[in-house]
Each structure stands twice: as structure tokens, then as C-alpha cells.
PDB file of N, CA and C in Angstrom:
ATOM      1  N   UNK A   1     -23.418 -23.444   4.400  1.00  0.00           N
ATOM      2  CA  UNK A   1     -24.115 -22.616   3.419  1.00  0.00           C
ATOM      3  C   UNK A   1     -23.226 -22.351   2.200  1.00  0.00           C
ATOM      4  N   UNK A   2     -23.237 -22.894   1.185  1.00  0.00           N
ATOM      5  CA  UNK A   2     -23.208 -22.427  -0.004  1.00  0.00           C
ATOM      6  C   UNK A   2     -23.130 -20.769  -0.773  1.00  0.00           C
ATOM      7  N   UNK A   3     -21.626 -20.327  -1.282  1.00  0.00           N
ATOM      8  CA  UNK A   3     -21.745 -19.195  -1.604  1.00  0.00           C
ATOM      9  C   UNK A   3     -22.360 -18.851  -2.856  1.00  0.00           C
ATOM     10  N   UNK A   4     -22.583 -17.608  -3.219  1.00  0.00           N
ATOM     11  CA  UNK A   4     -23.304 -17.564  -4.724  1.00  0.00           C
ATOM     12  C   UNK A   4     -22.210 -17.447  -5.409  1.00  0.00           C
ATOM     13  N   UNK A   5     -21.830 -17.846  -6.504  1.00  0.00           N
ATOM     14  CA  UNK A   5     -20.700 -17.185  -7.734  1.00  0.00           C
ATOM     15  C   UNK A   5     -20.380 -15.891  -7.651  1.00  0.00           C
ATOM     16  N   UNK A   6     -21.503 -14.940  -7.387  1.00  0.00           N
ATOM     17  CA  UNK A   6     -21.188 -13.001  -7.268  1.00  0.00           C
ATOM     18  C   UNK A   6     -20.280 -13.393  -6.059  1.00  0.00           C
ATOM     19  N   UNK A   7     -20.825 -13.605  -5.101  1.00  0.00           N
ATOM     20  CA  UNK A   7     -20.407 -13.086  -3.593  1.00  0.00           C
ATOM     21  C   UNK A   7     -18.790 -13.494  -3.282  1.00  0.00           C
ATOM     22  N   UNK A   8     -18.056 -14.986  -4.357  1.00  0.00           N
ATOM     23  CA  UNK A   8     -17.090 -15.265  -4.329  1.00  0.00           C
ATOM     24  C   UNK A   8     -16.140 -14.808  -5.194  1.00  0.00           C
ATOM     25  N   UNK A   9     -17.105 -14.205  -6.083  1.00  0.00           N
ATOM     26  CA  UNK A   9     -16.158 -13.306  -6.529  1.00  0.00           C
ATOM     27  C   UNK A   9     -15.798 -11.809  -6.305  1.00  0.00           C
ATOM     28  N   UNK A  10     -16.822 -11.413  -5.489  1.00  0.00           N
ATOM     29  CA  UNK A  10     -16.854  -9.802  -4.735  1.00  0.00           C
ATOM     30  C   UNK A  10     -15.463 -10.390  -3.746  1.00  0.00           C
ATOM     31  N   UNK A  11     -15.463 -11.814  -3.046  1.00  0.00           N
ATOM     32  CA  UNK A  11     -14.229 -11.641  -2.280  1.00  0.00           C
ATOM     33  C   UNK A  11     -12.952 -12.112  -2.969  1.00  0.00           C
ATOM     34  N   UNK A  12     -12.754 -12.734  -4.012  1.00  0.00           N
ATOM     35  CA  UNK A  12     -11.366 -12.409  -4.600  1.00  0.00           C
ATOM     36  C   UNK A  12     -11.111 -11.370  -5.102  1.00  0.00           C
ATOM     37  N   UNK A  13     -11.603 -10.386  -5.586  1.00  0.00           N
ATOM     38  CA  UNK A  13     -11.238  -9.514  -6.176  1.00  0.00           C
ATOM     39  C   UNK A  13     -11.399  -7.983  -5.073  1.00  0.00           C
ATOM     40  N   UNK A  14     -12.114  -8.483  -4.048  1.00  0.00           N
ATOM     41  CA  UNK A  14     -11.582  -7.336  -2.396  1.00  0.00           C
ATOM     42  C   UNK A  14     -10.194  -8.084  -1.991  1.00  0.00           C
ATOM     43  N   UNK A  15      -9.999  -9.063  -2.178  1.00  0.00           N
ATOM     44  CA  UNK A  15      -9.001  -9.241  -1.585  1.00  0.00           C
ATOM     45  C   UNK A  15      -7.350  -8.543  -2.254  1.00  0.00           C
ATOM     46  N   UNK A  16      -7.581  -8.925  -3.820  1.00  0.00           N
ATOM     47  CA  UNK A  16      -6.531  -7.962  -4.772  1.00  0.00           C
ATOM     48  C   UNK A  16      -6.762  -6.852  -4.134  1.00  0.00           C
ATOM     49  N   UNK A  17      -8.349  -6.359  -4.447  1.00  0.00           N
ATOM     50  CA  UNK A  17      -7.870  -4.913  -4.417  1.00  0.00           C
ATOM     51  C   UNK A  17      -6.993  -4.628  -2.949  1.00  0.00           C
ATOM     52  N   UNK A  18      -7.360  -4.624  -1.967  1.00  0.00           N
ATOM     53  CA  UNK A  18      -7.126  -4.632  -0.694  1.00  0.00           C
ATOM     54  C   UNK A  18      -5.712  -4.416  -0.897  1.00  0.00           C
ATOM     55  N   UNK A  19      -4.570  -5.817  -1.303  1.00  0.00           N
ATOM     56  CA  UNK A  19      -3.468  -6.266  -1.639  1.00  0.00           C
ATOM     57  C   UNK A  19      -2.630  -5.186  -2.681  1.00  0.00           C
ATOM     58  N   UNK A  20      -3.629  -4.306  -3.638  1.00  0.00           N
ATOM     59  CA  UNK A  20      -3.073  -3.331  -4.238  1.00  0.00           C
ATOM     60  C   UNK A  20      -2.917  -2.087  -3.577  1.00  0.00           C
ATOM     61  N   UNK A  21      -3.969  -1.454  -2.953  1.00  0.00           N
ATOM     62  CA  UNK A  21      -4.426  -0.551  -1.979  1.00  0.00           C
ATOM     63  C   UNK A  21      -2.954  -0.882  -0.767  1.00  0.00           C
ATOM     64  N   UNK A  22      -2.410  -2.128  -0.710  1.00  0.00           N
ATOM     65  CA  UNK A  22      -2.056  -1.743   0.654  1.00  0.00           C
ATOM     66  C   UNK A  22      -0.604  -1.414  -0.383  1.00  0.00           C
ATOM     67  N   UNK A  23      -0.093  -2.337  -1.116  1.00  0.00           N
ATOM     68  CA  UNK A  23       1.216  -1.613  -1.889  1.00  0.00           C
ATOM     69  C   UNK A  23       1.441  -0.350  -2.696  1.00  0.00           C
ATOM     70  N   UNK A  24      -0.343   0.323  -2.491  1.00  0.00           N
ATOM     71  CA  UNK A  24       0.357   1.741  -2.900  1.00  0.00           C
ATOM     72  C   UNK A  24       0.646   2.668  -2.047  1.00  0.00           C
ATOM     73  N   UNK A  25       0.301   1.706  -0.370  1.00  0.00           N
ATOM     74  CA  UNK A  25       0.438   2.643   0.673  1.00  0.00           C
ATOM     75  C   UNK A  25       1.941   2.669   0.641  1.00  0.00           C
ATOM     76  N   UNK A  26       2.133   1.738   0.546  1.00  0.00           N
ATOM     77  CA  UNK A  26       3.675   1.360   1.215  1.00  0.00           C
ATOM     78  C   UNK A  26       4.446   1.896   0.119  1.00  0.00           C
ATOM     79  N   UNK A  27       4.409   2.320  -1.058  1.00  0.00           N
ATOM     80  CA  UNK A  27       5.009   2.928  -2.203  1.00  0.00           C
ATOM     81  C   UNK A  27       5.440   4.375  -1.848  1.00  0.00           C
ATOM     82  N   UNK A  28       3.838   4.845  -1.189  1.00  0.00           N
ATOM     83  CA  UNK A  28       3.544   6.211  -0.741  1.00  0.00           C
ATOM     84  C   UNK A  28       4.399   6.375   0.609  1.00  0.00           C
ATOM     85  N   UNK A  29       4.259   5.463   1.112  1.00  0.00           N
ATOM     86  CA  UNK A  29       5.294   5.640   2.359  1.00  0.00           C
ATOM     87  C   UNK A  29       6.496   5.484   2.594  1.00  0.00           C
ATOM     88  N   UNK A  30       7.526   4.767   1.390  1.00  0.00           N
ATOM     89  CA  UNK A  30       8.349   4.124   1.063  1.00  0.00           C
ATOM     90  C   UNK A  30       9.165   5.776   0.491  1.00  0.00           C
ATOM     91  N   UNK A  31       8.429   6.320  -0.322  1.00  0.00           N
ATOM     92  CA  UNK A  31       9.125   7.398  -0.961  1.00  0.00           C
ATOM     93  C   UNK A  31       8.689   8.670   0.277  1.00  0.00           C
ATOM     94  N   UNK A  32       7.944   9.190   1.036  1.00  0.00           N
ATOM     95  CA  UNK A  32       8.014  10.001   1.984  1.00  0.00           C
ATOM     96  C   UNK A  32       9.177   9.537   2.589  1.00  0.00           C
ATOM     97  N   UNK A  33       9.343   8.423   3.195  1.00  0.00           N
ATOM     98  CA  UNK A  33      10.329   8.186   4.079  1.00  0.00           C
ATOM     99  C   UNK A  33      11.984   8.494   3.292  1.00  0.00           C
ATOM    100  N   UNK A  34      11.868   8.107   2.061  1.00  0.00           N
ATOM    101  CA  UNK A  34      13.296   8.495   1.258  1.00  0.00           C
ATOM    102  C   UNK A  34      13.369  10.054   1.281  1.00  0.00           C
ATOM    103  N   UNK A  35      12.118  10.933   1.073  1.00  0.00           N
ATOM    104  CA  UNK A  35      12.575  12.148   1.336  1.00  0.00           C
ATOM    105  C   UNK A  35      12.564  12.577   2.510  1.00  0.00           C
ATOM    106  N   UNK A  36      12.218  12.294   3.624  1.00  0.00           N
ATOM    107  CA  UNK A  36      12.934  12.347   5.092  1.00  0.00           C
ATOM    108  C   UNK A  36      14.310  12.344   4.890  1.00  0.00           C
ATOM    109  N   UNK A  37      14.886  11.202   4.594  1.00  0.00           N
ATOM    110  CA  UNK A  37      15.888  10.260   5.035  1.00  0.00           C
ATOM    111  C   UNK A  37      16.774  11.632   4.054  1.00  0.00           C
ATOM    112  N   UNK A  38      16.757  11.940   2.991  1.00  0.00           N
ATOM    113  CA  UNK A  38      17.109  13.066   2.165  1.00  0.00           C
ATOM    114  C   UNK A  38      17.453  14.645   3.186  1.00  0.00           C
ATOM    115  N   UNK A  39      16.349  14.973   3.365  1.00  0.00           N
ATOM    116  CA  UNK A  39      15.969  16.089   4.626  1.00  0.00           C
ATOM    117  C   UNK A  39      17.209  15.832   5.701  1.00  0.00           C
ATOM    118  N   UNK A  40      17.053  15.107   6.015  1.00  0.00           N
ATOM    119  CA  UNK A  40      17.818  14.758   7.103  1.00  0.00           C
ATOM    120  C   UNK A  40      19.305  14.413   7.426  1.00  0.00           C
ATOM    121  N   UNK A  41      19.416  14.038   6.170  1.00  0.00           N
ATOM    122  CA  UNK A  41      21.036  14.420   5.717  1.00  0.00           C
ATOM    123  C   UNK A  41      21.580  15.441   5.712  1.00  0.00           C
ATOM    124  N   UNK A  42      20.525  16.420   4.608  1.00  0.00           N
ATOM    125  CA  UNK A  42      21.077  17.130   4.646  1.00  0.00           C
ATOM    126  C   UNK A  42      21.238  18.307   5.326  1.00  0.00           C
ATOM    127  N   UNK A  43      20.394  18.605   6.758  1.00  0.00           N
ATOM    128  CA  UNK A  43      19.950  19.075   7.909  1.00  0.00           C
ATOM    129  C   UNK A  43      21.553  18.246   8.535  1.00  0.00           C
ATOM    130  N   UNK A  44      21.576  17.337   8.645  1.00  0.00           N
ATOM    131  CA  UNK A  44      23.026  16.694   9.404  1.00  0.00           C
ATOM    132  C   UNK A  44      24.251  17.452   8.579  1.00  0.00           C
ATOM    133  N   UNK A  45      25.008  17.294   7.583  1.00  0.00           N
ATOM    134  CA  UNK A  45      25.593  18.410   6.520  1.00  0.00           C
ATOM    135  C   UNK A  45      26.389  19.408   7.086  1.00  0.00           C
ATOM    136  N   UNK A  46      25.179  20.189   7.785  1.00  0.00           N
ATOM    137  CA  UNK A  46      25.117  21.478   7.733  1.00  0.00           C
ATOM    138  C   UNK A  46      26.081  21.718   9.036  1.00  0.00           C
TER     139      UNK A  46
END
């Protein structure tokens, strides 16, 4: 079966988004974890 032009392009551009969505998780999680890692130093420090 043959896709339509919309439908192939609804899936390249879910697929970016998806691909953006997941690197702003990991941005978001990337910097929580630095302020842990912060916390936790300085909780050790003490």
C-alpha cells in the first residue's frame, strides 16, 4: 500500500519531533542530575 505525501510527512517530522522531545528530556535530566551531584557534595563537605 502506497503512502499519501501528508501521512509521510506526519512521520518525518514525529519522528524529529520525538528526537527533540527526547533531548530536552535528557537536557532536563542532565542538569537535575548536576544539581544533585552539587547537593551532594556539598552534604559530603560538611
Amino acid at each position: 500500500m502506497k503512502k499519501s505525501p501528508l501521512s509521510q510527512v506526519k512521520e518525518l517530522f514525529g519522528d524529529k519531533y520525538k528526537e527533540e522531545i527526547k533531548k530536552k528530556l535528557n537536557l532536563k535530566r542532565a542538569i537535575s542530575n548536576k544539581k544533585t551531584l552539587k547537593l551532594l557534595k556539598k552534604q559530603g563537605n560538611k
